[in-house]
C-alpha atoms as a PDB file:
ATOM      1  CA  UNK A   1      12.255  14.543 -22.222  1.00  0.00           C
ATOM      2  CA  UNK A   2       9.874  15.500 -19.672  1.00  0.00           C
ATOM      3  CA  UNK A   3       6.356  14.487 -21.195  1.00  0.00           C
ATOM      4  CA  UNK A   4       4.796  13.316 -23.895  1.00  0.00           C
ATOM      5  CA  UNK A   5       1.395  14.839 -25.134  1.00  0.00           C
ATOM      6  CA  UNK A   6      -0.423  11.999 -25.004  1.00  0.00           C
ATOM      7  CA  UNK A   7       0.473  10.525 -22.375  1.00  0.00           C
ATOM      8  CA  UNK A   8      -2.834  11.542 -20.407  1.00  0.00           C
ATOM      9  CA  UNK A   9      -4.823   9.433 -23.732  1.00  0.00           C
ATOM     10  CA  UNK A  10      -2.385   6.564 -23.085  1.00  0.00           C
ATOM     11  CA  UNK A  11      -3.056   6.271 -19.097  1.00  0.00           C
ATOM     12  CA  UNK A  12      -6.545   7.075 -19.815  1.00  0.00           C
ATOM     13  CA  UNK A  13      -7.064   4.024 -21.672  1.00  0.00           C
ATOM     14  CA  UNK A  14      -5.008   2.285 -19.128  1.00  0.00           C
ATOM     15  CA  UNK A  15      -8.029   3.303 -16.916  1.00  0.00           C
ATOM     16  CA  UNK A  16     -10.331   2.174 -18.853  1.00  0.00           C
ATOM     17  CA  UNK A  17      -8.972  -1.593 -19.362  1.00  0.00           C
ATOM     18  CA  UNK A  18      -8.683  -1.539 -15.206  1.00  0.00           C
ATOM     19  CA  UNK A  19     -12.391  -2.124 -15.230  1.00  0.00           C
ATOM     20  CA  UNK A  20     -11.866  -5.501 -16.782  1.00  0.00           C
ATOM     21  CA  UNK A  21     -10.662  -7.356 -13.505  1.00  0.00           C
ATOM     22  CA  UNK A  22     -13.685  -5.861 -11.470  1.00  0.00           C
ATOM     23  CA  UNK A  23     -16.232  -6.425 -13.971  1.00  0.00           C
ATOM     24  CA  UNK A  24     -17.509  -9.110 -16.460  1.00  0.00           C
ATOM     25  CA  UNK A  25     -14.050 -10.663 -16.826  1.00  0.00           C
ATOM     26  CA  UNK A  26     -13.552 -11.184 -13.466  1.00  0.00           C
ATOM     27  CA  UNK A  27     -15.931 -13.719 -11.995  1.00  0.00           C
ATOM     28  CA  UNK A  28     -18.602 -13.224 -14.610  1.00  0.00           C
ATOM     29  CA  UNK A  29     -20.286  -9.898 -12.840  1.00  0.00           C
ATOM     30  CA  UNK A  30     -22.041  -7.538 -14.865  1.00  0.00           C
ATOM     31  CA  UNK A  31     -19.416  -4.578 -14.874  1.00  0.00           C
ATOM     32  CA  UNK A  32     -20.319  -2.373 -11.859  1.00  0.00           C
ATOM     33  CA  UNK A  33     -20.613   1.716 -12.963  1.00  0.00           C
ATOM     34  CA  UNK A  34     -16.891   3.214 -12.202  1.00  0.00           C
ATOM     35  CA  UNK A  35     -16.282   3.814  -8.014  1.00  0.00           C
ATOM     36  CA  UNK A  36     -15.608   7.367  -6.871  1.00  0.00           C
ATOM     37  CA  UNK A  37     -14.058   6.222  -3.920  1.00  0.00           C
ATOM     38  CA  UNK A  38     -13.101   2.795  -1.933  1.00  0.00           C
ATOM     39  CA  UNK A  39     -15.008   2.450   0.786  1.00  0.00           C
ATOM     40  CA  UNK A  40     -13.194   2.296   3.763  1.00  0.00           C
ATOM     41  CA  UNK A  41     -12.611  -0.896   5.629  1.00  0.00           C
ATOM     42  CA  UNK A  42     -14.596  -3.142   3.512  1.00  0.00           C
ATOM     43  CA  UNK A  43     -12.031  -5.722   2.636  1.00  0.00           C
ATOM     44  CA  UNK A  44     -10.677  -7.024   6.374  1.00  0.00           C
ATOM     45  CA  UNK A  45      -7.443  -7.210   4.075  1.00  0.00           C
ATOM     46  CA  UNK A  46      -7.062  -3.724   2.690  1.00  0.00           C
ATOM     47  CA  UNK A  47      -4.355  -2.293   5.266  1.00  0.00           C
ATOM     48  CA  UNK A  48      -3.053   0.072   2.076  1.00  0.00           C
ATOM     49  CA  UNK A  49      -4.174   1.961  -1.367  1.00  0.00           C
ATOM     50  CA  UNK A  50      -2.260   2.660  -4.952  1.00  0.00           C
ATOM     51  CA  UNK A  51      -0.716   6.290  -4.297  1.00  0.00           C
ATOM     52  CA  UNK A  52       0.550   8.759  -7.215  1.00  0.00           C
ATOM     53  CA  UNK A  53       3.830   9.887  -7.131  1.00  0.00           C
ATOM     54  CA  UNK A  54       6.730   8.822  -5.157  1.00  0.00           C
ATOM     55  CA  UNK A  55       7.367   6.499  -2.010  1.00  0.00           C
ATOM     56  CA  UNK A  56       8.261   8.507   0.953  1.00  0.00           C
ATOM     57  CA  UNK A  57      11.932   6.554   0.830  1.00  0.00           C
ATOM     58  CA  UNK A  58      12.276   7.585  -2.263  1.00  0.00           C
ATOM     59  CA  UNK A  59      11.246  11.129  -2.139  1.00  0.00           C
ATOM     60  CA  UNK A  60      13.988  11.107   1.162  1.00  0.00           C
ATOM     61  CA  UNK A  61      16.970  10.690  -1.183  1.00  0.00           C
ATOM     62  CA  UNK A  62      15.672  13.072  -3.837  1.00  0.00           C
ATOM     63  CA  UNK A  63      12.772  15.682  -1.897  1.00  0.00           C
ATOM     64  CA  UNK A  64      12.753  17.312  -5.246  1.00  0.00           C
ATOM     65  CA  UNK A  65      11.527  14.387  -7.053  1.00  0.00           C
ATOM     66  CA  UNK A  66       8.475  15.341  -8.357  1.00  0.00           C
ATOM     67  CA  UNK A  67       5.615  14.415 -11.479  1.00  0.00           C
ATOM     68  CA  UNK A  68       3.481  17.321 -13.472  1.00  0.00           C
ATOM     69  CA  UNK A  69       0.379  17.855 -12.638  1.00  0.00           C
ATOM     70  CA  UNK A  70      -1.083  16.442 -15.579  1.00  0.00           C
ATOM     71  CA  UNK A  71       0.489  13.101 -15.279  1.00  0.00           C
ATOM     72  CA  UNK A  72      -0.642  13.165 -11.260  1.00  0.00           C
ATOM     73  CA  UNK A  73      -4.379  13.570 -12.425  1.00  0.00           C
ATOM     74  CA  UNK A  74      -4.618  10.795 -15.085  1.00  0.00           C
ATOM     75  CA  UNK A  75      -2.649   8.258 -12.577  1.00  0.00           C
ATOM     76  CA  UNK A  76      -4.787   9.290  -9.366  1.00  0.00           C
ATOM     77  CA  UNK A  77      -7.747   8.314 -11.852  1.00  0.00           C
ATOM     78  CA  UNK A  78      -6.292   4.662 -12.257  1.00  0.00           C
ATOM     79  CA  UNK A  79      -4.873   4.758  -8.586  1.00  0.00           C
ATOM     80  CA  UNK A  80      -9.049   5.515  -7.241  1.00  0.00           C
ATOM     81  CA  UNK A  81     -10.328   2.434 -10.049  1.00  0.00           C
ATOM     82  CA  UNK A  82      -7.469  -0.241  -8.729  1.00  0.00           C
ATOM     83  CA  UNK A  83      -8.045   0.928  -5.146  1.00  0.00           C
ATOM     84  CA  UNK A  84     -12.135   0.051  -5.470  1.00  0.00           C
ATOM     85  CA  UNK A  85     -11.445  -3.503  -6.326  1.00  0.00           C
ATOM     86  CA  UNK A  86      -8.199  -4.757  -5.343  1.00  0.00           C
ATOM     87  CA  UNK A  87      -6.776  -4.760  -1.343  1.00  0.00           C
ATOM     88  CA  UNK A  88      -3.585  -4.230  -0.559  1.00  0.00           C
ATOM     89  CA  UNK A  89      -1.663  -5.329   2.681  1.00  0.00           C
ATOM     90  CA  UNK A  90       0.471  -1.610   2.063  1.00  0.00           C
ATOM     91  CA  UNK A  91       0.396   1.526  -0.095  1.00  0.00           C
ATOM     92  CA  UNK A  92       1.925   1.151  -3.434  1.00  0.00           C
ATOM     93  CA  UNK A  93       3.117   4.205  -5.366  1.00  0.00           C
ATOM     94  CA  UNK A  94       2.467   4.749  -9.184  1.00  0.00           C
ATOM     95  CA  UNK A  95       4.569   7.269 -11.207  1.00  0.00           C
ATOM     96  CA  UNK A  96       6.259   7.924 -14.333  1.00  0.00           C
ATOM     97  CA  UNK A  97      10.108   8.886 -14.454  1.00  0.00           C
ATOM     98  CA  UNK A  98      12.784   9.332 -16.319  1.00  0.00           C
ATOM     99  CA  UNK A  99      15.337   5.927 -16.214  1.00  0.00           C
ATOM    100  CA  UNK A 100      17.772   6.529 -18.746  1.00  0.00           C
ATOM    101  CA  UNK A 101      16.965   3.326 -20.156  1.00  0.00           C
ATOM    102  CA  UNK A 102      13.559   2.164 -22.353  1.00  0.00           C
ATOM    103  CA  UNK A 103      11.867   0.424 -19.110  1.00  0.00           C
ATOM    104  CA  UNK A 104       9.425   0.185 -16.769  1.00  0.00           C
ATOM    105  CA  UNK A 105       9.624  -2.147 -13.023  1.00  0.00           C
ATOM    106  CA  UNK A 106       7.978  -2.741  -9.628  1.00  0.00           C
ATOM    107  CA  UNK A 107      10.498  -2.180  -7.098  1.00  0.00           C
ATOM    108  CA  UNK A 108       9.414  -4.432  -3.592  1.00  0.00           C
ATOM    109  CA  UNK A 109      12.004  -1.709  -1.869  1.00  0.00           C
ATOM    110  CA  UNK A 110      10.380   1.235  -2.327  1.00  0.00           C
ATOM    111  CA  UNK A 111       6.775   0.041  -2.969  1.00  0.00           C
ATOM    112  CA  UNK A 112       6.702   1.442  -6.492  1.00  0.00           C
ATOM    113  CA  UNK A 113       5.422   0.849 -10.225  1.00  0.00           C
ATOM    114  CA  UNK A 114       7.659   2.986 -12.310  1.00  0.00           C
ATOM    115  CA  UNK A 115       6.505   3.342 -16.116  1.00  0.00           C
ATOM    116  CA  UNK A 116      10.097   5.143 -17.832  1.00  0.00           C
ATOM    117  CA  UNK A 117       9.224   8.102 -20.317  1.00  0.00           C
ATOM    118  CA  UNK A 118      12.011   6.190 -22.443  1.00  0.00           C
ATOM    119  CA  UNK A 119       9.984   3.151 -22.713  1.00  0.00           C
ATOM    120  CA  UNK A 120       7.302   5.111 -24.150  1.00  0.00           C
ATOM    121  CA  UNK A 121       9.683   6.811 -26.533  1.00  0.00           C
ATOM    122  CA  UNK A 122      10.838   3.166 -27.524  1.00  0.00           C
ATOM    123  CA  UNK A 123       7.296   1.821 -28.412  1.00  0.00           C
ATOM    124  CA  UNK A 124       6.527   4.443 -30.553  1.00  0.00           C
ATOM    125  CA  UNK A 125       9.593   4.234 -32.420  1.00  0.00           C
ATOM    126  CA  UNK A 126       9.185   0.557 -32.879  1.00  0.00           C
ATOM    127  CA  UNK A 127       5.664   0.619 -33.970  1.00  0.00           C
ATOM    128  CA  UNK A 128       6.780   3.481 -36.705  1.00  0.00           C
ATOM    129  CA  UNK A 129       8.572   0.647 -38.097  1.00  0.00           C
ATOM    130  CA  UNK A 130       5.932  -1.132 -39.055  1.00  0.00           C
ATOM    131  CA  UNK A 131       3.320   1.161 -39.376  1.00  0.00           C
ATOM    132  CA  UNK A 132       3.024   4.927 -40.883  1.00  0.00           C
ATOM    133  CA  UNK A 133      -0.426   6.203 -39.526  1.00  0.00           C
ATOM    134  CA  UNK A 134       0.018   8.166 -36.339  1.00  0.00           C
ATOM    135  CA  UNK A 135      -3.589   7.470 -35.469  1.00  0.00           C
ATOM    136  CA  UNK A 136      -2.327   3.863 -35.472  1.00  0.00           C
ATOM    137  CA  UNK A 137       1.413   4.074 -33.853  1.00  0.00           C
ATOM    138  CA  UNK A 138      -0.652   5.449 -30.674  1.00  0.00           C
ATOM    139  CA  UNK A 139      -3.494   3.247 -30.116  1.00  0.00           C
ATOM    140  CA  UNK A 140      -0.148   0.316 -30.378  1.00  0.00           C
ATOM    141  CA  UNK A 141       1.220   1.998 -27.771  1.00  0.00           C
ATOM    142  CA  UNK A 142      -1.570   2.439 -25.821  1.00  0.00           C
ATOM    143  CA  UNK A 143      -2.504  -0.750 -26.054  1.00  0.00           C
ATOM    144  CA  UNK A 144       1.259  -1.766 -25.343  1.00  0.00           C
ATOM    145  CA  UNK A 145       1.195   0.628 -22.111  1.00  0.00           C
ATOM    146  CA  UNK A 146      -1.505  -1.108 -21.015  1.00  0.00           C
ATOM    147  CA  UNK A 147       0.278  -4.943 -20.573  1.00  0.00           C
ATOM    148  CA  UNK A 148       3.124  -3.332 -19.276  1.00  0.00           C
ATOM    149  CA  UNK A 149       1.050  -1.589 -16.535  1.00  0.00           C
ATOM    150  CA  UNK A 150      -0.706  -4.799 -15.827  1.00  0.00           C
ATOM    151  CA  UNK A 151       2.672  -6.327 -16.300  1.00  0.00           C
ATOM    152  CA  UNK A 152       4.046  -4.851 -13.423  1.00  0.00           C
ATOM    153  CA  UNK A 153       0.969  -4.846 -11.161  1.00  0.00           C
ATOM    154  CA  UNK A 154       1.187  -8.604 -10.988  1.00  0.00           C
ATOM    155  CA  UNK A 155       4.809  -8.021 -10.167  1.00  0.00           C
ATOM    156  CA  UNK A 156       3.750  -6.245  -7.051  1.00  0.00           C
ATOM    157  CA  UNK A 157       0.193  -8.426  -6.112  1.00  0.00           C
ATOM    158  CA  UNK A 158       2.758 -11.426  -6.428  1.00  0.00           C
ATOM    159  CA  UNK A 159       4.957  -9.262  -3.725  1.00  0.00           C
ATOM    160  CA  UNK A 160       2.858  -7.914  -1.664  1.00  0.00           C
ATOM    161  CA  UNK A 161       0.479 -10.707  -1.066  1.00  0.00           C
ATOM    162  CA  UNK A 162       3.393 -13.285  -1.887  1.00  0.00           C
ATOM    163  CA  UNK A 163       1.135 -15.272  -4.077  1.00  0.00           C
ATOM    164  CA  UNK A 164       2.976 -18.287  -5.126  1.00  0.00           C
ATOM    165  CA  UNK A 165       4.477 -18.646  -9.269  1.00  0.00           C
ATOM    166  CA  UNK A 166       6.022 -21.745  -8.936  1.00  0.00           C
ATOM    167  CA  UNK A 167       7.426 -21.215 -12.992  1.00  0.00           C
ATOM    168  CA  UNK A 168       8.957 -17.611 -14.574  1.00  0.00           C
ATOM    169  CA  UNK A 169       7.504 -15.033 -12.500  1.00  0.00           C
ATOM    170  CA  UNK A 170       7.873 -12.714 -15.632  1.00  0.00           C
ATOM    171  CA  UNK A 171       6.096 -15.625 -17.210  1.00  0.00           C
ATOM    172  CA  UNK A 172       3.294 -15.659 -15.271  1.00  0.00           C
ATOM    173  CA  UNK A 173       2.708 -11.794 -15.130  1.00  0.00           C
ATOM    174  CA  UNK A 174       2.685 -11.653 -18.740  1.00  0.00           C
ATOM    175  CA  UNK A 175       0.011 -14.252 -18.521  1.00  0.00           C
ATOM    176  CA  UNK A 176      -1.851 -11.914 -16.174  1.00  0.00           C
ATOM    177  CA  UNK A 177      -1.663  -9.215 -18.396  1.00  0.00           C
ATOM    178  CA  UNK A 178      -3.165 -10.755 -20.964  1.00  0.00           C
ATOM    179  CA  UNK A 179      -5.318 -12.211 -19.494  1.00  0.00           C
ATOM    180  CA  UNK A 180      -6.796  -8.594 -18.028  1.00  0.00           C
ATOM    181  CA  UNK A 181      -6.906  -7.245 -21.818  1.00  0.00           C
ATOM    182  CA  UNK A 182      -8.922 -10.016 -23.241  1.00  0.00           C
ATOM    183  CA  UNK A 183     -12.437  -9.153 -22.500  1.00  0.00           C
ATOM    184  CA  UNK A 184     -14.181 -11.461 -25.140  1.00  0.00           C
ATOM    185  CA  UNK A 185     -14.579  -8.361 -27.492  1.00  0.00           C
ATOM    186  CA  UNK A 186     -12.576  -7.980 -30.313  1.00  0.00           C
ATOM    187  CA  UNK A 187     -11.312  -4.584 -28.581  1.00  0.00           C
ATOM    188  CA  UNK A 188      -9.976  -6.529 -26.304  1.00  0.00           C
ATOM    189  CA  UNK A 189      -8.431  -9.214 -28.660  1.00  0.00           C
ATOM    190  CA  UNK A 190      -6.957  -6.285 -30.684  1.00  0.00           C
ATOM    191  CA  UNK A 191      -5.009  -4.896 -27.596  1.00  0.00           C
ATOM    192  CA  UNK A 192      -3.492  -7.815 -26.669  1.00  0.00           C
ATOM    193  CA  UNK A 193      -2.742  -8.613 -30.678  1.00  0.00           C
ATOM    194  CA  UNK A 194      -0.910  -4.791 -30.387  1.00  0.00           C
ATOM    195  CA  UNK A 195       0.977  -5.344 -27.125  1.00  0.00           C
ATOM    196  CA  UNK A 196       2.381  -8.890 -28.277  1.00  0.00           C
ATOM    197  CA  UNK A 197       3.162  -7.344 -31.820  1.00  0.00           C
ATOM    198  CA  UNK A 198       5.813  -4.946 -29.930  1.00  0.00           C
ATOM    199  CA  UNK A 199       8.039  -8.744 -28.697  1.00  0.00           C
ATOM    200  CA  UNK A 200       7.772  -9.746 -32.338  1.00  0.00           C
ATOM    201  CA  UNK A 201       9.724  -5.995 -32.982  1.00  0.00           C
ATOM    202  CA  UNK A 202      11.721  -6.510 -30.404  1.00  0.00           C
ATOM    203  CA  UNK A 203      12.855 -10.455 -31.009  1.00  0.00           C
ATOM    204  CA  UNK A 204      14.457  -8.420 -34.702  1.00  0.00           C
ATOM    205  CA  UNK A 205      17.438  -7.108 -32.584  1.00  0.00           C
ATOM    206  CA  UNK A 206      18.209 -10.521 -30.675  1.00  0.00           C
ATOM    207  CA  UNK A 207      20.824 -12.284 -32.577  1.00  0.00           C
ATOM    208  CA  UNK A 208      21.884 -15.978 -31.191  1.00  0.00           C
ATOM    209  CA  UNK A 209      24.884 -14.822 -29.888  1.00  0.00           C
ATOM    210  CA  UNK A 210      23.208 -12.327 -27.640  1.00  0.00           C
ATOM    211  CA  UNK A 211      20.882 -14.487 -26.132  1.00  0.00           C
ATOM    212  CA  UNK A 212      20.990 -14.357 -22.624  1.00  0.00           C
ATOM    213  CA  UNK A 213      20.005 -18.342 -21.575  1.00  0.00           C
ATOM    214  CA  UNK A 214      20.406 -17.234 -18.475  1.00  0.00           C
ATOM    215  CA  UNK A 215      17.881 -13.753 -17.704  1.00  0.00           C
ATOM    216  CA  UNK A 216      14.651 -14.459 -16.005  1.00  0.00           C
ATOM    217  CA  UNK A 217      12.522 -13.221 -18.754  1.00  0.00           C
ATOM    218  CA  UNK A 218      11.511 -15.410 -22.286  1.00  0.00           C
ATOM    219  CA  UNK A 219      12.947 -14.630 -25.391  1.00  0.00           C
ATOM    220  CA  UNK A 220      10.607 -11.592 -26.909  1.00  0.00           C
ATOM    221  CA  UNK A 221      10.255 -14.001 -30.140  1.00  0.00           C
ATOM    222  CA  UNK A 222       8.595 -16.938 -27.104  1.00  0.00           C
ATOM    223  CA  UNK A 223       6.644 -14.137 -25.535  1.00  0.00           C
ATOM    224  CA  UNK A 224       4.996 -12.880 -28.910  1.00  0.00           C
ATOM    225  CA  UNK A 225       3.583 -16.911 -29.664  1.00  0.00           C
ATOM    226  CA  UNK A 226       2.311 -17.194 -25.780  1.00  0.00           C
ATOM    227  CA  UNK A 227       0.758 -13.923 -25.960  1.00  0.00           C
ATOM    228  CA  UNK A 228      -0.567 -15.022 -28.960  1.00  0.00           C
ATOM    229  CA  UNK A 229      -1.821 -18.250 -27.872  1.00  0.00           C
ATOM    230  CA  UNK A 230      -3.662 -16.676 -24.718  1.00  0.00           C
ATOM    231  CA  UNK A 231      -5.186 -14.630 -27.441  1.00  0.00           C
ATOM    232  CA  UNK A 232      -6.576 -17.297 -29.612  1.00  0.00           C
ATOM    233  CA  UNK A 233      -7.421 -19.553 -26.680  1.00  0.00           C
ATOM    234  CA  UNK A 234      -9.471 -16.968 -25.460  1.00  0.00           C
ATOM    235  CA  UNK A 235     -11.913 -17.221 -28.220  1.00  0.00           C
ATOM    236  CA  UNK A 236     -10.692 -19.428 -31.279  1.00  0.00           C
ATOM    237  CA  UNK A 237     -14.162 -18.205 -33.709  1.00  0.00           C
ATOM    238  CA  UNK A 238     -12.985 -14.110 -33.117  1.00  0.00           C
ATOM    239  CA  UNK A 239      -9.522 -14.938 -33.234  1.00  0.00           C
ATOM    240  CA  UNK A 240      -9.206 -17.814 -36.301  1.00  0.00           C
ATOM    241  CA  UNK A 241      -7.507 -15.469 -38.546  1.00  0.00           C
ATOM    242  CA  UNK A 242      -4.149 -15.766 -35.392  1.00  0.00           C
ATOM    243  CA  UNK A 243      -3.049 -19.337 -37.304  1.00  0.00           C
ATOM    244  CA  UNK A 244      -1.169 -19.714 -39.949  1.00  0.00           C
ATOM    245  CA  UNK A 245       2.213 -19.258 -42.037  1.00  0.00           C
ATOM    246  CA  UNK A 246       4.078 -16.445 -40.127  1.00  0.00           C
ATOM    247  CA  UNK A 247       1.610 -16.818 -37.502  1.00  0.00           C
ATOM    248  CA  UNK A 248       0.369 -19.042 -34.491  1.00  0.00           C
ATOM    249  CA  UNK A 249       1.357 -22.639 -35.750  1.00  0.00           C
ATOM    250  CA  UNK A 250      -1.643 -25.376 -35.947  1.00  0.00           C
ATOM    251  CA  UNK A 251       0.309 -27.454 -33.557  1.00  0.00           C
ATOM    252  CA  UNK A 252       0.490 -24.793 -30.541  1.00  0.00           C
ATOM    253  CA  UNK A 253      -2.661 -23.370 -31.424  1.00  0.00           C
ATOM    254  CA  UNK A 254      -4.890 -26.933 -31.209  1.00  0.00           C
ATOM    255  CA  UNK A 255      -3.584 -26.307 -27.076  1.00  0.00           C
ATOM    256  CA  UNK A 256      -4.525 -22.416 -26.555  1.00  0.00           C
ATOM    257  CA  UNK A 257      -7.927 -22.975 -25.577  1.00  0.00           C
ATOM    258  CA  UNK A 258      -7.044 -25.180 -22.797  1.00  0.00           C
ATOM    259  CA  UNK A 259      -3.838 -22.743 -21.376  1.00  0.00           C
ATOM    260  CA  UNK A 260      -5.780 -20.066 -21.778  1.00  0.00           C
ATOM    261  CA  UNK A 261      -8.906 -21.592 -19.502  1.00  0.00           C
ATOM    262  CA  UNK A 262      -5.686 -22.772 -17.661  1.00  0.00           C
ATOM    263  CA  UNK A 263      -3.941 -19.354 -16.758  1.00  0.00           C
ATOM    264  CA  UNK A 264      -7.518 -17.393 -16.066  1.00  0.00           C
ATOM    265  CA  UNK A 265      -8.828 -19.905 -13.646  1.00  0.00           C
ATOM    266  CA  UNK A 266      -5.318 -19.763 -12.227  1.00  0.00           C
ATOM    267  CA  UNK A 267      -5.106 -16.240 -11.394  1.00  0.00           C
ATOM    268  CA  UNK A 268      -8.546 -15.423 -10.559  1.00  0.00           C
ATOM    269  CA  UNK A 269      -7.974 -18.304  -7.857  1.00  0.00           C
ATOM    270  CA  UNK A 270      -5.081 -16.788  -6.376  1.00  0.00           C
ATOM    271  CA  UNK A 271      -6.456 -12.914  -6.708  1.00  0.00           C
ATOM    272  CA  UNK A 272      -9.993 -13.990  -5.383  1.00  0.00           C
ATOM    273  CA  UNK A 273      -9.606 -13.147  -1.897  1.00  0.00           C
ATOM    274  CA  UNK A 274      -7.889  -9.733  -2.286  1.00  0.00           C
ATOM    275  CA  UNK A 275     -10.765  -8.217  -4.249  1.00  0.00           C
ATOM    276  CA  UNK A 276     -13.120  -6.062  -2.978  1.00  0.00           C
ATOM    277  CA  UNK A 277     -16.563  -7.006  -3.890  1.00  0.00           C
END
């Protein structure tokens, strides 16, 4: 498959959430009106940008290797936001492929975030499972593109800044993620809520004799209860209805407020001196 319609609505909102580590959630700055353009040389750090498309070592084993037009547009948009507030020591590429496999990754090699059309596929079939509103399947997957974008973009600051994660890196990016959705406004909580809904899907197809004890990421069942406990840390009063039976238990729960305080101050630490004011 070579595109989905709406996959210009799904990156747009992905542009849209980018504003969260610039703005109010970042440092407690009034969110600054959208950047046409980085200026130049105004980080002493900022030696690359985000690029759309390909990396030129990848583009030299395939020249033909190519995205639509479309897709270009709505990724240069997020490529212009994440270049006016973030430095980068190199130029990182963004792009959507095809993987043959439900995926997406940030390869150090070639310098690249690659979101898989598959992957897409694969959240929208697993939301259908559990909802039958279209109107609904997409914002899930919007809202699950979203983490996995952010996902992976802490994958590459961790890389090309080599910020220390002295736990799970996968752990700590999914933290990060989070973290960037949560805004303080129930938008925000909703998101995240979405995007952590898709590892309690997921976690239905791992049996215990399939489990791989040994894989760098979580289980998807432990990554749905930390994603919700960043959630409900983040602001217990919006978020109460998160505990329960079949939900967050009272036990982890009476501890999100603190991890979540935990992980934010954490990563705006380490991200401080690579943003562009």
């Amino acid at each position: 498959m070579k595109m989905i319609t709406k996959t210009s609505i799904l990156f747009a909102t992905i542009l849209l959430s980018t504003a969260t580590l610039a703005g109010a959630q970042t440092f407690g700055k009034p969110t600054p009106a959208p950047t046409p353009a980085r200026a130049v040389g105004k980080h002493p750090l900022d030696k690359g940008d985000f690029k759309v498309g390909f990396s030129p070592k990848t583009k030299r084993q395939n020249p033909k290797k190519d995205m639509p037009k479309d897709e270009k547009a709505t990724f240069q948009e997020i490529a212009t936001e994440l270049n006016s507030f973030l430095a980068l020591p190199r130029d990182v590429y963004l792009n959507l492929d095809t993987c043959d496999e439900p995926n997406a990754f940030y390869s150090s090699e070639t310098s690249e975030i690659t979101i898989c059309y598959e992957l897409i596929e694969q959240y929208e079939e697993d939301f259908k499972t559990i909802e039958k509103s279209q109107k609904k399947v997409d914002e899930m997957v919007e809202d699950t593109l979203v983490q996995t974008l952010f996902h992976e973009l802490g994958h590459c600051l961790i890389d090309v800044w080599e910020l220390p994660a002295t736990g799970r890196e996968e752990d700590a990016v999914d933290q990060l993620a989070t973290i960037l959705l949560l805004d303080g406004s129930p938008e925000g909580s909703r998101s995240a809520i979405n995007a952590a809904r898709q590892f309690e899907i997921a976690s239905r197809d791992e049996h215990a004799d399939d489990m791989l004890f040994w894989d760098e990421h979580s289980f998807s069942k432990t990554r749905f209860y930390d994603m919700l406990c960043l959630v409900y840390g983040s602001n217990p009063k919006l978020n109460k209805n998160l505990v329960g039976p079949n939900r967050l238990p009272v036990d982890r729960a009476e501890r999100c407020s603190e991890e979540f305080k935990r992980a934010e101050r954490s990563w705006l630490k380490l991200l401080a001196p690579y943003v562009i004011e």
